[in-house]
Protein backbone atom coordinates (compact mmCIF):
# COMPACT_ATOMS: atom_id res chain seq x y z
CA UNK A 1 13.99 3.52 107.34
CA UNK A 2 14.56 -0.04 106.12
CA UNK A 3 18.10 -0.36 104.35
CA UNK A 4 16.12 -1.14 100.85
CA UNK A 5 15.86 2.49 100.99
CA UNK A 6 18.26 4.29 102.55
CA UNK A 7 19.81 5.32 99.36
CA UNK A 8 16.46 7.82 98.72
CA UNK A 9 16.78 10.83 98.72
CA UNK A 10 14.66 13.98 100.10
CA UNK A 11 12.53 15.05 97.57
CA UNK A 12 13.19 17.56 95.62
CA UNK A 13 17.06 17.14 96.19
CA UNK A 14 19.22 15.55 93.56
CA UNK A 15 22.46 14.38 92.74
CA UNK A 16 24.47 14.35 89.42
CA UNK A 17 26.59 10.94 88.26
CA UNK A 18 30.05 11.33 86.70
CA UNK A 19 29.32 12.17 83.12
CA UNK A 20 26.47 15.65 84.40
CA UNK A 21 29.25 16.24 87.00
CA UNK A 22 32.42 16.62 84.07
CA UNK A 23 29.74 18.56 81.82
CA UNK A 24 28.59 20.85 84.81
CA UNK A 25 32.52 21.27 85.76
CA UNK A 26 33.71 21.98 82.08
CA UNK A 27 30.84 24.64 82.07
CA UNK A 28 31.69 26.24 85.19
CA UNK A 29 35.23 26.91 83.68
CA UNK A 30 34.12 28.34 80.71
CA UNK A 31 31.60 30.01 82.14
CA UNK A 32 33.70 31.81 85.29
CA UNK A 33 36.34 32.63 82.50
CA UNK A 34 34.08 34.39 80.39
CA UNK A 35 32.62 36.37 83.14
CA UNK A 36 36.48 37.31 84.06
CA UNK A 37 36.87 38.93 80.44
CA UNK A 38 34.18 41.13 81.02
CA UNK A 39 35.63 42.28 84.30
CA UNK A 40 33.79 40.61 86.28
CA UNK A 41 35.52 39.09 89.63
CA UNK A 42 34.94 35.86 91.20
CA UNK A 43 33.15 35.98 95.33
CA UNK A 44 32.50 32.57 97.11
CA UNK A 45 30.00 33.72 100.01
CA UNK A 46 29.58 31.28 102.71
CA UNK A 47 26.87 28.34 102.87
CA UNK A 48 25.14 29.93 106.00
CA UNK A 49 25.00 33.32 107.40
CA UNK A 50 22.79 35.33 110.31
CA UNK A 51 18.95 35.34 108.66
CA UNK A 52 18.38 38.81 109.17
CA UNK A 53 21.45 39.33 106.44
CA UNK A 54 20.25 36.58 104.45
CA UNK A 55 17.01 38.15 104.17
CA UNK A 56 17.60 41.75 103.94
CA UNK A 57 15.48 43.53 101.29
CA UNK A 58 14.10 40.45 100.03
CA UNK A 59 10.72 40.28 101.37
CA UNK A 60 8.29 36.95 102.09
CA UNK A 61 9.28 35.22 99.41
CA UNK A 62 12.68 34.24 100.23
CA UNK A 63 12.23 34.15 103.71
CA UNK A 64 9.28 30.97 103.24
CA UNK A 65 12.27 29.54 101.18
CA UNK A 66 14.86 29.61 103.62
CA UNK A 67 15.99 26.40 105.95
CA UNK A 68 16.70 28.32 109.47
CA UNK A 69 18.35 27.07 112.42
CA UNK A 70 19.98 27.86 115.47
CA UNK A 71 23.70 28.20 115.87
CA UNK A 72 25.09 26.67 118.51
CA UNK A 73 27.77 29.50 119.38
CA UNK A 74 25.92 32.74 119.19
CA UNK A 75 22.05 31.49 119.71
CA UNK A 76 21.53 33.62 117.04
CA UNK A 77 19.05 32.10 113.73
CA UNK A 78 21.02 31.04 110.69
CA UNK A 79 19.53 30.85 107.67
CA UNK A 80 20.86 28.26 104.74
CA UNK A 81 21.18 30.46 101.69
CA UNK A 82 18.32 30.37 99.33
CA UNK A 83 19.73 32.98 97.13
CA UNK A 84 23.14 34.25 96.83
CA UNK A 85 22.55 37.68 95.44
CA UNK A 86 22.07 39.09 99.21
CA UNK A 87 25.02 37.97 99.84
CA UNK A 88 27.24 39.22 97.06
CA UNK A 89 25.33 42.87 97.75
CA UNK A 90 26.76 42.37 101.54
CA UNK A 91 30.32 42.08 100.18
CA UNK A 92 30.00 44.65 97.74
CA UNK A 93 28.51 47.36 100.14
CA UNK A 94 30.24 46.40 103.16
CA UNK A 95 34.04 44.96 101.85
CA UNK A 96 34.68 46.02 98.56
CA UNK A 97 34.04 50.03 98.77
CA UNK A 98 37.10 51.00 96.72
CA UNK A 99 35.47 50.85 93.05
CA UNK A 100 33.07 53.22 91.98
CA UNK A 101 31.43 50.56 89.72
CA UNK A 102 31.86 46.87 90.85
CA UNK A 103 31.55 43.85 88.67
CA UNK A 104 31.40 40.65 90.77
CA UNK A 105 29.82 36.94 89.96
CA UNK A 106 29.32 34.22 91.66
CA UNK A 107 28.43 30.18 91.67
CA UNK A 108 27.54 27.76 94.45
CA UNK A 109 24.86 25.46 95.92
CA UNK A 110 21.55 27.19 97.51
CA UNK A 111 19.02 25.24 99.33
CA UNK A 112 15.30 25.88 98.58
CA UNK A 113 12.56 24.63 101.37
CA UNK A 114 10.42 24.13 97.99
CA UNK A 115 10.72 23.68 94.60
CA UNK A 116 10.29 27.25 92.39
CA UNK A 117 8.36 24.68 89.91
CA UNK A 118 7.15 21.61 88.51
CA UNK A 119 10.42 19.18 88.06
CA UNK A 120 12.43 21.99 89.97
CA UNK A 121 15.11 20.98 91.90
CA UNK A 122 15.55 22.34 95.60
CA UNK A 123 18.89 22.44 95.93
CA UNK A 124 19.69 24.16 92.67
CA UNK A 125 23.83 25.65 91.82
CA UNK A 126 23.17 29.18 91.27
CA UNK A 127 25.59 31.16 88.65
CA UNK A 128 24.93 34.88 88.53
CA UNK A 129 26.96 37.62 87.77
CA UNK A 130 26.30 41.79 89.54
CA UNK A 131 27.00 44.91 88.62
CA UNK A 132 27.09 47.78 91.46
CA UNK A 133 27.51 51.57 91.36
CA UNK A 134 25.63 52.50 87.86
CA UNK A 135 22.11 53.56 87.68
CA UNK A 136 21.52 53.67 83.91
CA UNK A 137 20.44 50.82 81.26
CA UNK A 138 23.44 50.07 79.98
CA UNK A 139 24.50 48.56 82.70
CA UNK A 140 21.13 46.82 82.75
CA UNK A 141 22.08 45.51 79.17
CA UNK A 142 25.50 44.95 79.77
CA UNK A 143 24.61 41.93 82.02
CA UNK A 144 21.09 40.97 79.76
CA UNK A 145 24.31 40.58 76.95
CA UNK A 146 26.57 38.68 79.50
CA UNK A 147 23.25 36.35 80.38
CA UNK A 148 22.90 35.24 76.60
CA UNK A 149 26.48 35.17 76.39
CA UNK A 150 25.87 32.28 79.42
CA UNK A 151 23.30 30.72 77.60
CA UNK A 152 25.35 30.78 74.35
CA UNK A 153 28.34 28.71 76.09
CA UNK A 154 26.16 26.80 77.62
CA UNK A 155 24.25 25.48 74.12
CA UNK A 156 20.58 26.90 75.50
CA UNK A 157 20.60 29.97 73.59
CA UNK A 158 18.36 28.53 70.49
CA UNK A 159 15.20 29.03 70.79
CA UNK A 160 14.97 31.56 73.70
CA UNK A 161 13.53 34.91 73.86
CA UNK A 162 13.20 37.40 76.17
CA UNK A 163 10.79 38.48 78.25
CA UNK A 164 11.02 42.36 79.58
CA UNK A 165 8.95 43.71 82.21
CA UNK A 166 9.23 46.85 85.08
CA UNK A 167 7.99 46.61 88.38
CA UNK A 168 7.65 50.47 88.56
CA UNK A 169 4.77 50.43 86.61
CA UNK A 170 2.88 48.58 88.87
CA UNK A 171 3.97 50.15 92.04
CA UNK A 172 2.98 53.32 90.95
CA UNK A 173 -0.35 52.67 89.92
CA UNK A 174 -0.68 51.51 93.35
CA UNK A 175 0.67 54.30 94.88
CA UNK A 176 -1.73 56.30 92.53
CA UNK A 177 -4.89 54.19 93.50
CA UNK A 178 -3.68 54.55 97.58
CA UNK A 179 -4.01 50.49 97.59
CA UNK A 180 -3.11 49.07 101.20
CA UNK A 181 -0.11 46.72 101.45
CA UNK A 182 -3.21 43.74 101.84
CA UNK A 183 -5.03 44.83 98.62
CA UNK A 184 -1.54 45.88 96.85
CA UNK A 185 -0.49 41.98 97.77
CA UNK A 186 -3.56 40.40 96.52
CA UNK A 187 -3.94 42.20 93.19
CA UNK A 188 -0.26 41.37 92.81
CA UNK A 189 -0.95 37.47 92.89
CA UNK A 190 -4.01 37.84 90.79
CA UNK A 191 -2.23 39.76 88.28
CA UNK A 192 0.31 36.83 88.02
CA UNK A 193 -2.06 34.47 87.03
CA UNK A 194 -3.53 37.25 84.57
CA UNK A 195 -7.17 36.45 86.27
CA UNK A 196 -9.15 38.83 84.51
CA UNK A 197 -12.55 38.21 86.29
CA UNK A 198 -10.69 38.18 89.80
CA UNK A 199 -8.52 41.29 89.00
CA UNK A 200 -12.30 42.68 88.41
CA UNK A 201 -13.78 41.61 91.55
CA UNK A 202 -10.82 43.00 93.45
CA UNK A 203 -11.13 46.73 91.54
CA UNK A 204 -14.99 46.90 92.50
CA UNK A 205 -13.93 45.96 95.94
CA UNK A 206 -10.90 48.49 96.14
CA UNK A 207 -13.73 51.08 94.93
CA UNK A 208 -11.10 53.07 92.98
CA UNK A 209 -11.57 56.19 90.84
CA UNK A 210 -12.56 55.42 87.35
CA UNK A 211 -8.74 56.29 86.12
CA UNK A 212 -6.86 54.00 88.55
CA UNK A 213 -9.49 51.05 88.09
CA UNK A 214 -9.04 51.10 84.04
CA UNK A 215 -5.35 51.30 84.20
CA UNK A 216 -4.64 48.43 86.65
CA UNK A 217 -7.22 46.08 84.78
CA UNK A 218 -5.65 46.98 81.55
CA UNK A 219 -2.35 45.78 82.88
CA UNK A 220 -3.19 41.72 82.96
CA UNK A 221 -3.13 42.49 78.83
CA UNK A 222 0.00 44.50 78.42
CA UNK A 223 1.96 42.31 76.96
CA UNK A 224 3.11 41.40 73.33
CA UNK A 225 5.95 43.20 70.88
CA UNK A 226 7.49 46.09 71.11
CA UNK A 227 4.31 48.10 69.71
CA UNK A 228 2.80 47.38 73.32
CA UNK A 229 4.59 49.91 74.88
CA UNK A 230 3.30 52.90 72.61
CA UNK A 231 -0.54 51.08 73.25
CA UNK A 232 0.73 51.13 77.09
CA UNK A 233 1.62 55.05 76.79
CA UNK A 234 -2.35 55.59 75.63
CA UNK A 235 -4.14 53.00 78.36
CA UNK A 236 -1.39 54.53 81.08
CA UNK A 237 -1.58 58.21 79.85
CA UNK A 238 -3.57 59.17 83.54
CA UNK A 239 -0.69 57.85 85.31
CA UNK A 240 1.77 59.41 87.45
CA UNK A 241 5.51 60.46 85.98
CA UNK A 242 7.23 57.40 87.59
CA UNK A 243 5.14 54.96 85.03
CA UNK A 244 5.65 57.08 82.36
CA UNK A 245 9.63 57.41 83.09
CA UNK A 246 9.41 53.14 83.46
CA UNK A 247 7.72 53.10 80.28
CA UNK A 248 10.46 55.39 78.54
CA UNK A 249 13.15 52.89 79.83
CA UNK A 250 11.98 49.80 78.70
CA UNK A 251 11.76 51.62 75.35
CA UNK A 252 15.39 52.60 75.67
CA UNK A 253 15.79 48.86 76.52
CA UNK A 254 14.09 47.79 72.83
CA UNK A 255 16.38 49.97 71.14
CA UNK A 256 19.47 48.18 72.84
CA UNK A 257 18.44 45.09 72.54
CA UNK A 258 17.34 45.16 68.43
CA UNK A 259 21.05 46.63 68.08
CA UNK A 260 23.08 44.25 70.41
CA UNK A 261 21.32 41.55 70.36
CA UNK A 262 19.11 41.65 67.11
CA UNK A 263 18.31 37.96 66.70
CA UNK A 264 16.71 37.20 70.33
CA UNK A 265 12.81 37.71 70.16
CA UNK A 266 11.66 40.14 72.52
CA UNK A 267 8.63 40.19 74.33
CA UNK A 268 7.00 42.66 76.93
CA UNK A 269 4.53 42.01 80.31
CA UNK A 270 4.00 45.14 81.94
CA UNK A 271 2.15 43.01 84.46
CA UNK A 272 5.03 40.51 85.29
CA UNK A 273 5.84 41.60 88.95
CA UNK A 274 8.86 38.82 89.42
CA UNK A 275 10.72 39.46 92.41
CA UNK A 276 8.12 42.53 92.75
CA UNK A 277 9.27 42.85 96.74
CA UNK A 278 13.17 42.75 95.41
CA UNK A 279 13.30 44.26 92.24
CA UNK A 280 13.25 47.97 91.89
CA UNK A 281 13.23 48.49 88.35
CA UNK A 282 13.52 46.42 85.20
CA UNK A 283 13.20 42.97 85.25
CA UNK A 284 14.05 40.31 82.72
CA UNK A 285 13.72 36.40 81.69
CA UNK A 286 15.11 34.39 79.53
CA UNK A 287 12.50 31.63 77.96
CA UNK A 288 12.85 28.87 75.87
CA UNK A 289 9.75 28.12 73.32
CA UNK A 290 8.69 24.90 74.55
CA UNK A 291 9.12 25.79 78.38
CA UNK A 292 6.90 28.01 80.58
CA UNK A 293 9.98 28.20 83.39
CA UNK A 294 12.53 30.84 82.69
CA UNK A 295 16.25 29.22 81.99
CA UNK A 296 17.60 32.60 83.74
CA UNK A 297 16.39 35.89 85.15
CA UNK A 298 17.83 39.05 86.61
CA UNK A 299 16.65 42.69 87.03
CA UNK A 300 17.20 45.98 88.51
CA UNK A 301 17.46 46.23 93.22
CA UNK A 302 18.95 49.39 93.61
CA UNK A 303 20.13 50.21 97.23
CA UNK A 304 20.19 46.90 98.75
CA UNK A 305 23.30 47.29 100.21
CA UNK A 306 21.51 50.43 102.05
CA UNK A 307 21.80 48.02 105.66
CA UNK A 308 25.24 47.17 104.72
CA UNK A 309 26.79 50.44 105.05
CA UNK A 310 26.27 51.55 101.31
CA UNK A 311 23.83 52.27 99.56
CA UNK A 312 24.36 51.75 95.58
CA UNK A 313 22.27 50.96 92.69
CA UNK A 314 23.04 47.24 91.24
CA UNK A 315 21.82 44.83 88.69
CA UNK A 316 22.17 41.73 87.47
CA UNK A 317 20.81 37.68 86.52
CA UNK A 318 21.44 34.52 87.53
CA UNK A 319 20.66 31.38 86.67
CA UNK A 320 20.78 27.26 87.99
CA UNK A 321 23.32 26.13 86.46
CA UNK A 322 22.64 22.11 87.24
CA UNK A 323 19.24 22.40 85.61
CA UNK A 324 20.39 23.70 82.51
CA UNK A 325 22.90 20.56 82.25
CA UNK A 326 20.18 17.94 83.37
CA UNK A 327 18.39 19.54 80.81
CA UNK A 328 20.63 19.68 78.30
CA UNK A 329 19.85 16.19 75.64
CA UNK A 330 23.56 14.74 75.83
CA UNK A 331 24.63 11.64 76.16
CA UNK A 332 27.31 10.02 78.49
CA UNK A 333 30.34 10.43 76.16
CA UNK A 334 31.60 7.30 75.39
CA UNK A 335 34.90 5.88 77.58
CA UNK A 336 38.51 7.09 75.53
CA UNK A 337 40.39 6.05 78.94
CA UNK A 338 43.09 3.61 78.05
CA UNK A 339 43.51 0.97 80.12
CA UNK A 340 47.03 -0.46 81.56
CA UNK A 341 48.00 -3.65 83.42
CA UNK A 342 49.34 -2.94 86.67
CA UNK A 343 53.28 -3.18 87.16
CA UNK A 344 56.24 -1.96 89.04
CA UNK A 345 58.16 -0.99 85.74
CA UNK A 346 59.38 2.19 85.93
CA UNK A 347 59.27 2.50 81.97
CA UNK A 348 55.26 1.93 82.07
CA UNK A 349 54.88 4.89 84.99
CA UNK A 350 56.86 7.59 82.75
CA UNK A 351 54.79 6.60 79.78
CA UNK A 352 51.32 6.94 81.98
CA UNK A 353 52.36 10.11 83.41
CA UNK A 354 53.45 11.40 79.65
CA UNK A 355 49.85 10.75 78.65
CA UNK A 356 47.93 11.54 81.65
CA UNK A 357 49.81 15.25 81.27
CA UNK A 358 48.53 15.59 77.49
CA UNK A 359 44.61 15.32 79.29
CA UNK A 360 44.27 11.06 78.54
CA UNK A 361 42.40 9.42 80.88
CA UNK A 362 44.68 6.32 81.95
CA UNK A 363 43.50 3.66 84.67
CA UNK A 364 45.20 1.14 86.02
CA UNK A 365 43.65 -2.63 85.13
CA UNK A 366 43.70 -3.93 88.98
CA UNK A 367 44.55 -7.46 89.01
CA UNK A 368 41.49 -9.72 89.09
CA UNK A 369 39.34 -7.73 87.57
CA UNK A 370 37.71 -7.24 83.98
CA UNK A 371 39.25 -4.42 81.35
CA UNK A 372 36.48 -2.44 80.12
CA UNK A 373 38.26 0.40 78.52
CA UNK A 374 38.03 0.23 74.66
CA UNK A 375 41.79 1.35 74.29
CA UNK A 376 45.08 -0.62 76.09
CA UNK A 377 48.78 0.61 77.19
CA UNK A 378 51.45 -1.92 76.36
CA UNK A 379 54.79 -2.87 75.54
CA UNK A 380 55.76 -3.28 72.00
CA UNK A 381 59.61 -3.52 70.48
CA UNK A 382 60.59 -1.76 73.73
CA UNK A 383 57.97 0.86 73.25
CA UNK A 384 54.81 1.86 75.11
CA UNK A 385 52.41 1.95 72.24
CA UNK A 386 48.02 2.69 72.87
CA UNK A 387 46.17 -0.06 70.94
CA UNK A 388 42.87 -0.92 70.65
CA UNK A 389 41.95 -3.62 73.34
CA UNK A 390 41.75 -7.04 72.02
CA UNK A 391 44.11 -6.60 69.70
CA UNK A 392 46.80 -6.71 71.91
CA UNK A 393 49.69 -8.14 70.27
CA UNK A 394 53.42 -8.22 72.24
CA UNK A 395 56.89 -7.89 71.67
């Protein structure tokens, strides 16, 4: 690499200059304080840990996204965490047994081998908060509320809506239809891309029973308002119980969510599988209007923490907390430091240290070089007085 560029980057990674950085930091306060007053305690997992732990109950997906390697002690395979919700489940199940219901969150850097979509960056800071030990939706809409609550603080809360979806619906038509883990995998990528003439093609192939073939192609258009799920309760009405009783919960969900959150716009997608080979339950997105990538998303896993030592049921969201400041249309606040010439009078140090503990910025004007601060420290009738630069005037 010439040195022209050696200050390139991979692509896909990114950095963020002083003015992102003090935004992202002031966030991260508010944010991890907020989560604290809803009981929810702070875990820092480690960067690294054994891939097999990394990757426990997460299926293909995460593992294609994880950076392995060797370590050098064990010869075991590390993996570079990709996603720190395995991670937080490992603590929960394995060191943190004592509370019957367990509210933890979390925020750190993960390292994706590819971007999750256009403009995506790979090595994203992931905030997410999880509850553990409670099977029922309101602990499912206890952390939907804490995820607007995030998106409120963080000033990408207008214009979003919510997107609701349950992957039991779709797991139990396949069950119903007998589909083999090859055709359940490749209706489950057609369905994503809500292929209607492929999801056809597929069914014929599959040679399903009349019932089974109608319900799964009806899926791909299961999606709209709240009325969708009553229209869902018709199309689905061969299916087994375990639809039905997904069906009845996202219901219970609507009725929540109009009470607690009445001014969010829901929406429903009966065939929105994400995190279909995670998730064991409801799953949820938040969306702004003029962006097809979801600003934050969470859902139901229960029993993750099964290889751990504990099985539990847990939910929760998360969200990349970098791309919602890079996204966010701020400027670079303009410089309030005040500026000071550089002396040995001990006078000048106790007034800089009086206004550097008040939260003023105060630098130090090194000799030789220019003053570009707006406002100046200096010495009037005995006094250290702030003044705009330029209109310095001594005594």
């Amino acid at each position: 690499m010439s040195t022209t560029e050696r200050w390139l980057l991979p692509e896909g990674i990114d950095e963020l200059l002083p003015h992102e950085a003090e935004q992202l930091e002031s966030l991260r306060r508010q944010l991890i304080d907020r989560f604290n007053c809803w009981g929810y305690q702070l875990v820092f997992p480690p960067l690294v840990e054994y891939l097999d732990s990394l990757l426990t109950g997460t299926g293909k997906a995460l593992e294609l996204q994880t950076f392995k390697l060797t370590d050098q002690m064990s010869g075991r395979l590390l993996g570079i965490r990709a996603d720190m919700t395995p991670q937080v489940a490992r603590i929960a199940a394995h060191k943190l047994r004592d509370k019957e219901v367990l509210r933890l969150c979390y925020i750190g850097n993960v390292l994706h081998t590819l971007p999750e979509g256009q403009g995506r960056s790979r090595n994203p800071i992931q905030l997410g908060a999880e509850i553990y030990g409670h099977s029922g939706p309101e602990s499912d809409m206890e952390v939907l509320q804490l995820m607007m609550e995030a998106l409120a603080i963080s000033q990408t809360a207008d214009q979003v809506y919510l997107d609701l979806g349950h992957v039991g619906i779709y797991r139990g038509l396949a069950r119903q239809a007998d589909l083999n883990e090859q055709q359940e995998q490749d209706l489950f990528v057609a369905l994503q891309r809500k292929a209607l003439p492929e999801i056809e093609m597929l069914l014929t192939q599959f040679k399903l029973n009349s019932d089974s073939h109608a319900m799964l192609l009806a899926l791909a258009e299961l999606n709209g308002s709240v009325d969708v799920l009553e229209q869902a309760k018709k199309v689905l009405g061969a299916a087994p119980d375990d639809v039905h009783d997904a069906l009845q919960t996202l219901k219970i969900m609507a009725a929540m969510v109009e009470k607690r959150l009445p001014e969010i716009p829901l929406h429903f997608d009966l065939a929105e599988l994400r995190g279909y080979n995670y998730h064991t339950g409801l799953v949820f997105a938040a969306y702004r209007a003029d962006s097809a990538q979801a600003v934050a998303t969470g859902g139901r896993y229960d029993d993750i923490g099964e290889v751990f030592g504990r099985a539990q049921p847990a939910t929760g969201f998360s969200l990349d907390l970098k791309n919602i400041v890079t996204q966010q249309l701020s400027e670079e606040k303009s410089s309030t430091a005040i500026s000071v010439e550089w002396t040995d009078d001990d006078s000048l140090n106790e007034a800089v240290e009086e206004l550097r503990s008040t939260g003023d910025v105060v630098s130090y004007h090194l000799p030789g070089t220019a003053v570009t601060e707006k406002r100046t420290l200096i010495k009037q009738h005995d006094c250290w007085v702030v003044v705009e630069t330029g209109t310095e005037t001594r005594g």
